[in-house]
N, C-alpha and C. Protein backbone atom coordinates (compact mmCIF):
# COMPACT_ATOMS: atom_id res chain seq x y z
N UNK A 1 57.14 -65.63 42.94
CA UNK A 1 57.64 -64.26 42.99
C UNK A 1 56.50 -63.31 42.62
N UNK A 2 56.34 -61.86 43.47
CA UNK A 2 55.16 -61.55 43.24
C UNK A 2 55.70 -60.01 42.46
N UNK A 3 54.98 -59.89 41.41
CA UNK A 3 55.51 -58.85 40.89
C UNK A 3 55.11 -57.20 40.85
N UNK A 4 55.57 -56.63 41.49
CA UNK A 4 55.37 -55.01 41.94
C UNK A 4 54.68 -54.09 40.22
N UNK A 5 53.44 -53.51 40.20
CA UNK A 5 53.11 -52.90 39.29
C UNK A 5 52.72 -51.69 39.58
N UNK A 6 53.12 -50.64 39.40
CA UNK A 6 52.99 -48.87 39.17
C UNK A 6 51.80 -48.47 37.97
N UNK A 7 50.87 -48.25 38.56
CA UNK A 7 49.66 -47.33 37.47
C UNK A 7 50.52 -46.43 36.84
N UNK A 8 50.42 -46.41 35.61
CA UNK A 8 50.88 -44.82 34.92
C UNK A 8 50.41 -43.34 35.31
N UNK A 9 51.22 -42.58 35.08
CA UNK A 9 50.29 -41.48 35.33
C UNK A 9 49.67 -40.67 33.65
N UNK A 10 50.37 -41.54 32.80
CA UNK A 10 49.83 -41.40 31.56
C UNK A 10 50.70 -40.37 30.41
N UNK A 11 51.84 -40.10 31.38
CA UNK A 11 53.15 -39.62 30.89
C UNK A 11 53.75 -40.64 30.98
N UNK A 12 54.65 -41.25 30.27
CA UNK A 12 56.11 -42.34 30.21
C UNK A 12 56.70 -41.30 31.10
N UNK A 13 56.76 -40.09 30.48
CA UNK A 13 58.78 -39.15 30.54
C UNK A 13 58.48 -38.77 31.94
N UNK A 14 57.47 -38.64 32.78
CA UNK A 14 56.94 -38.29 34.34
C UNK A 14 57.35 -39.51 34.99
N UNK A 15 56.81 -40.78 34.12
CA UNK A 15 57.14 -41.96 35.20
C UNK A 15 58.59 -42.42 35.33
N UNK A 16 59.04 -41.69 34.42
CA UNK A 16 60.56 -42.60 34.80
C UNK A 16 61.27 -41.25 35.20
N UNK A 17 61.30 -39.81 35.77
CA UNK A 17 61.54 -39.15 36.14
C UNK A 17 61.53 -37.54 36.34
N UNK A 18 61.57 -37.86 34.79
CA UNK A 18 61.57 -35.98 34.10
C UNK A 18 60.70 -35.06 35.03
N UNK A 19 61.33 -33.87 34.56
CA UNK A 19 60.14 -32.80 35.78
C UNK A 19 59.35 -32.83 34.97
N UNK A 20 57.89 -32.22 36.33
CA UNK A 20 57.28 -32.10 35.04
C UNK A 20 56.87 -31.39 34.18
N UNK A 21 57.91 -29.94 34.20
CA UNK A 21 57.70 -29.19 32.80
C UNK A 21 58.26 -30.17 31.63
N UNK A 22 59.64 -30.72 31.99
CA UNK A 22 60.08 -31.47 30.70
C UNK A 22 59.41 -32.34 30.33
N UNK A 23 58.67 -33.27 30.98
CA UNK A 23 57.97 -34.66 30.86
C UNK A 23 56.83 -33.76 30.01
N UNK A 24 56.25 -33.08 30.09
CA UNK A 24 54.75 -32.43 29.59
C UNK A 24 55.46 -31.70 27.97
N UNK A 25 56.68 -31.23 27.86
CA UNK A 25 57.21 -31.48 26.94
C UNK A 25 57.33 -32.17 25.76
N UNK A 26 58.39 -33.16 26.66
CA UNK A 26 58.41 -34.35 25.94
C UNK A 26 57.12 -35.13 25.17
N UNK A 27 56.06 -35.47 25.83
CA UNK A 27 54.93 -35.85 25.80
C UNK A 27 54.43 -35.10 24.20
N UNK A 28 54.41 -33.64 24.59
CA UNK A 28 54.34 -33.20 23.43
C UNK A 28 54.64 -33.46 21.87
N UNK A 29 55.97 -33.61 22.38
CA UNK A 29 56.85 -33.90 21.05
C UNK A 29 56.90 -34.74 20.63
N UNK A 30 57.07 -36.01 21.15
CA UNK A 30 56.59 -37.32 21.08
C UNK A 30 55.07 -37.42 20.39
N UNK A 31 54.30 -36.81 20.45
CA UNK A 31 53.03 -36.83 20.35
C UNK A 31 53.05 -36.34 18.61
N UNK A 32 53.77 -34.98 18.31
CA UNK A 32 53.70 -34.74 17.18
C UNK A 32 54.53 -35.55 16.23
N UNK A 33 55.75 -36.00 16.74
CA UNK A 33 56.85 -36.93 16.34
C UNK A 33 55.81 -38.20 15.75
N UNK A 34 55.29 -39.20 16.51
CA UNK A 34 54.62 -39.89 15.81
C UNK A 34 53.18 -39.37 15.23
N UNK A 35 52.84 -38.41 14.84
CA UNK A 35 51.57 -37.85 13.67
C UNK A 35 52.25 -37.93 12.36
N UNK A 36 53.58 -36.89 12.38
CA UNK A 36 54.57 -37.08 11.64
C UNK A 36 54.94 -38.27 10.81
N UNK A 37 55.52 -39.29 11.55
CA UNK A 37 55.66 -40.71 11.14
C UNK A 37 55.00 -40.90 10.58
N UNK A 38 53.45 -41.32 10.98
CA UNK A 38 52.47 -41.88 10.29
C UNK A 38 52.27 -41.37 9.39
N UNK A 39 52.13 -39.71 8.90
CA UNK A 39 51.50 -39.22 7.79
C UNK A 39 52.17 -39.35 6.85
N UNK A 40 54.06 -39.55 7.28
CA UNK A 40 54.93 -40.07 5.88
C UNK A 40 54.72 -41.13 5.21
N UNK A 41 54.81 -42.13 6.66
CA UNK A 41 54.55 -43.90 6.07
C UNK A 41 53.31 -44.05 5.58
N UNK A 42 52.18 -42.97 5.34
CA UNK A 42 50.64 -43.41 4.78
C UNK A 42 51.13 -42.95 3.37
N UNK A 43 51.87 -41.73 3.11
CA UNK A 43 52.43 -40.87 1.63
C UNK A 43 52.83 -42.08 1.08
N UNK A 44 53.59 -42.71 1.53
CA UNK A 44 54.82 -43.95 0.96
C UNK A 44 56.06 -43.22 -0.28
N UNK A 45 56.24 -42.03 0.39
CA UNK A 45 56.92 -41.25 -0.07
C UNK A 45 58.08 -41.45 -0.36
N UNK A 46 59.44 -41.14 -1.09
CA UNK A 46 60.97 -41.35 -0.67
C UNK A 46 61.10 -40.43 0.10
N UNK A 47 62.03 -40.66 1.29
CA UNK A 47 62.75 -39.52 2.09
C UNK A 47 62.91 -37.76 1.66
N UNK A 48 63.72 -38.02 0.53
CA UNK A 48 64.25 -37.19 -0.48
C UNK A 48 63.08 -36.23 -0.88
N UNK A 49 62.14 -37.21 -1.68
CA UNK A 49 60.44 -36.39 -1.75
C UNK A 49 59.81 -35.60 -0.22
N UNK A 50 59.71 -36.45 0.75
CA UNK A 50 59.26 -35.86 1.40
C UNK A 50 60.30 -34.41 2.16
N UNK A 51 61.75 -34.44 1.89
CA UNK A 51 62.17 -33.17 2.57
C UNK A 51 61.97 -32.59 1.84
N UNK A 52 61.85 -32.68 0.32
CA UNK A 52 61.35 -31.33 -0.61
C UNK A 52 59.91 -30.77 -0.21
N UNK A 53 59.09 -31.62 0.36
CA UNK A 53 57.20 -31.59 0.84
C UNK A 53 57.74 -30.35 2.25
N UNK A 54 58.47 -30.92 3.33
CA UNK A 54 58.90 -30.58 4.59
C UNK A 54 59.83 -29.26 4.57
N UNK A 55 60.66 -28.77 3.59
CA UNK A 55 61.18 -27.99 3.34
C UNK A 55 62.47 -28.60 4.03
N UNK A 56 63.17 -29.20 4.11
CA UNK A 56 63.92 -29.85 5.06
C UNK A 56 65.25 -30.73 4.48
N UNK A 57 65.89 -31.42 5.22
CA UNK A 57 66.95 -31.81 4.11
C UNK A 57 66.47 -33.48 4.36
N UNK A 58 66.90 -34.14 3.70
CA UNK A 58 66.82 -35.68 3.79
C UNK A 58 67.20 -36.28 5.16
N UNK A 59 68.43 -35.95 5.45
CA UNK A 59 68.97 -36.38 6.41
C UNK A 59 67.62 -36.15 7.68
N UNK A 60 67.27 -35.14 7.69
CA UNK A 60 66.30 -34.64 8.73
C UNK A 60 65.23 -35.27 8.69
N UNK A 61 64.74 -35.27 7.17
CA UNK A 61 63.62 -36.68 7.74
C UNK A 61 63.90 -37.78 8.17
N UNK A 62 65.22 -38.46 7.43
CA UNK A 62 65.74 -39.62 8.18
C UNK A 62 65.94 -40.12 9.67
N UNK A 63 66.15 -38.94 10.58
CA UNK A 63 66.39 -38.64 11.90
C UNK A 63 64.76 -38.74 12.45
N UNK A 64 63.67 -37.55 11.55
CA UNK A 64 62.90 -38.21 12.16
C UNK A 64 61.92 -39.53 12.36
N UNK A 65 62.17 -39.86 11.57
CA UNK A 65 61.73 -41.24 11.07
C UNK A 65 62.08 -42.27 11.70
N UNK A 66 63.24 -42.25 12.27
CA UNK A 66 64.03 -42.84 13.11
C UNK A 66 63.68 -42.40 14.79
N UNK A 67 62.83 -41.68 15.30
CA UNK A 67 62.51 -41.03 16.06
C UNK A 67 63.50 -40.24 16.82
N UNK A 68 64.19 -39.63 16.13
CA UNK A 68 65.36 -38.76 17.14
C UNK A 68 64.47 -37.40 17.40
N UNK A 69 63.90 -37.77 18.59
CA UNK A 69 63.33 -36.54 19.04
C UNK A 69 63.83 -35.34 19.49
N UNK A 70 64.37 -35.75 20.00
CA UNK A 70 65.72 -34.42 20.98
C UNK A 70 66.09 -33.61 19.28
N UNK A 71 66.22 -33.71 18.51
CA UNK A 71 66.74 -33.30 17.38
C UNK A 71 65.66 -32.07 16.80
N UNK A 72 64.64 -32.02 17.30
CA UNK A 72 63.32 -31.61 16.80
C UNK A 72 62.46 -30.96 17.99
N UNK A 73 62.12 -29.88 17.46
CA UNK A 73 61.30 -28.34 18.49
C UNK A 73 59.92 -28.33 18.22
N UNK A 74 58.92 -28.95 19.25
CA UNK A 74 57.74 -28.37 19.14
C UNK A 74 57.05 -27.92 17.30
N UNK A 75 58.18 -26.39 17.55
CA UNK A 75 57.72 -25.34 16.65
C UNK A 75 58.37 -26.12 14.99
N UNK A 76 59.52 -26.90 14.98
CA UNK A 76 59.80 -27.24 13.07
C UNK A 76 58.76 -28.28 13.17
N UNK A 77 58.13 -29.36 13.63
CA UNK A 77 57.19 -30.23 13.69
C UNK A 77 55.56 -30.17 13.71
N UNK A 78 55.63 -28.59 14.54
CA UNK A 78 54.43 -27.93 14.19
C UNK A 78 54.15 -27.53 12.41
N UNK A 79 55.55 -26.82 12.33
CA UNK A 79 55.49 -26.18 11.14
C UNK A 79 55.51 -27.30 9.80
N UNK A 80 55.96 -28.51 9.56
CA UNK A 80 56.37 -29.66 8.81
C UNK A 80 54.95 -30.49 8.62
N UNK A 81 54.07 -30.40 9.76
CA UNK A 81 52.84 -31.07 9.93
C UNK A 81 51.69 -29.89 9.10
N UNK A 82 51.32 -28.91 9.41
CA UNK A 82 51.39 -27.61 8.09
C UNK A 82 51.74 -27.54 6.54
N UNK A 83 52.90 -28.13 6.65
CA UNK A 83 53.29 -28.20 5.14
C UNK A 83 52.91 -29.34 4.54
N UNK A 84 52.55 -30.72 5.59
CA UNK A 84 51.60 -31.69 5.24
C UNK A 84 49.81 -31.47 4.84
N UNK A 85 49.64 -30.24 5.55
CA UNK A 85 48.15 -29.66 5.35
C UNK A 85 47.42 -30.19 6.45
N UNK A 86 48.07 -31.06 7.60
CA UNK A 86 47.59 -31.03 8.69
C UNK A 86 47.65 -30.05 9.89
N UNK A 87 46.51 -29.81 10.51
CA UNK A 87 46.49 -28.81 11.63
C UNK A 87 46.87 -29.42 12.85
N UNK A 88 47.03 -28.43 13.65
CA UNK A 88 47.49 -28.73 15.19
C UNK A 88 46.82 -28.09 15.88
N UNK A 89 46.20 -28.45 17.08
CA UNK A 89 45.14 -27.55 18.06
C UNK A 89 45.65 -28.04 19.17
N UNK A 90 45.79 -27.15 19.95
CA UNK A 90 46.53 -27.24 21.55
C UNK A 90 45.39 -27.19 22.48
N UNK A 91 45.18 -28.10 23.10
CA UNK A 91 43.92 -27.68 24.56
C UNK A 91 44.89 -27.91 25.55
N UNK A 92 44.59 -27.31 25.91
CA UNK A 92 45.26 -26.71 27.54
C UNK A 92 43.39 -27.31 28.32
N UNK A 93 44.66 -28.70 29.44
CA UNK A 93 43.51 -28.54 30.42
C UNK A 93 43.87 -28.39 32.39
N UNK A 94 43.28 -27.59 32.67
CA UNK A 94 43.36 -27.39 33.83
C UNK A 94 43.11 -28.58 34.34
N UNK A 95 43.79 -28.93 35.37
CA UNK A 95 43.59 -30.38 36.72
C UNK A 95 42.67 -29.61 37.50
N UNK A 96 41.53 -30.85 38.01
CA UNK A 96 40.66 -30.59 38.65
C UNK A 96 40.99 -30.56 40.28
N UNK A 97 40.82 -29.97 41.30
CA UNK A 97 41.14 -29.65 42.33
C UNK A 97 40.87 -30.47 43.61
N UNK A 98 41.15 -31.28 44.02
CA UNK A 98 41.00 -32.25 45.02
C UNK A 98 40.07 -31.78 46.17
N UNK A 99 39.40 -32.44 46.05
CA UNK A 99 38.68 -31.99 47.43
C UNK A 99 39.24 -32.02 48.89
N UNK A 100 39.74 -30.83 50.11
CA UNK A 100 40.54 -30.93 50.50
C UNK A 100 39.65 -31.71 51.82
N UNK A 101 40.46 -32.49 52.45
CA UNK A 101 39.82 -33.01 53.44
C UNK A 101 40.09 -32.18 55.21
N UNK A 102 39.05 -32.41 55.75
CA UNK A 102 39.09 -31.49 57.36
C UNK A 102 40.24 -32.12 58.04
């Protein structure tokens, strides 16, 4: 049996459908979602400690920790990663333009 393989395009949320404003989104969030993670699980913090750090309630770190992304905006994850004393820098990159053929 020969098995069919798809290159990524280096989005998950593009390859399995999302448009792609949402997929470029998602990507996003996902992206800060696990910085997040990691910088708790390096603290070895309690939950509890860290929503007092996050300004946030327990439950909410619990959710994210758990990765409930949909639960969580860009902007409180921006702001939570901040209150960790980590920065966030956005590059915006333009796609390079195909060379069009005759």
């Amino acid at each position: 049996m020969k098995v069919k393989v798809t290159r990524s395009s280096g989005n998950v949320f593009a390859d399995v459908g999302f448009s792609p404003e949402e997929a470029e989104n998602l990507k996003i969030r996902a992206d800060l979602l696990i910085d997040l993670q990691e910088a708790l699980s390096k603290r070895r913090m309690k939950q509890s400690e860290a929503a007092k750090m996050l300004g946030v309630t327990q439950p909410r770190v619990s959710d994210l920790m758990r990765g409930r992304i949909e639960l969580f905006s860009i902007d409180s994850m921006v702001n939570m990663l901040a209150r960790l004393g980590i920065k966030v820098r956005v590059t915006v990159k333009v796609p390079r333009r195909r060379a069009k053929v005759a």
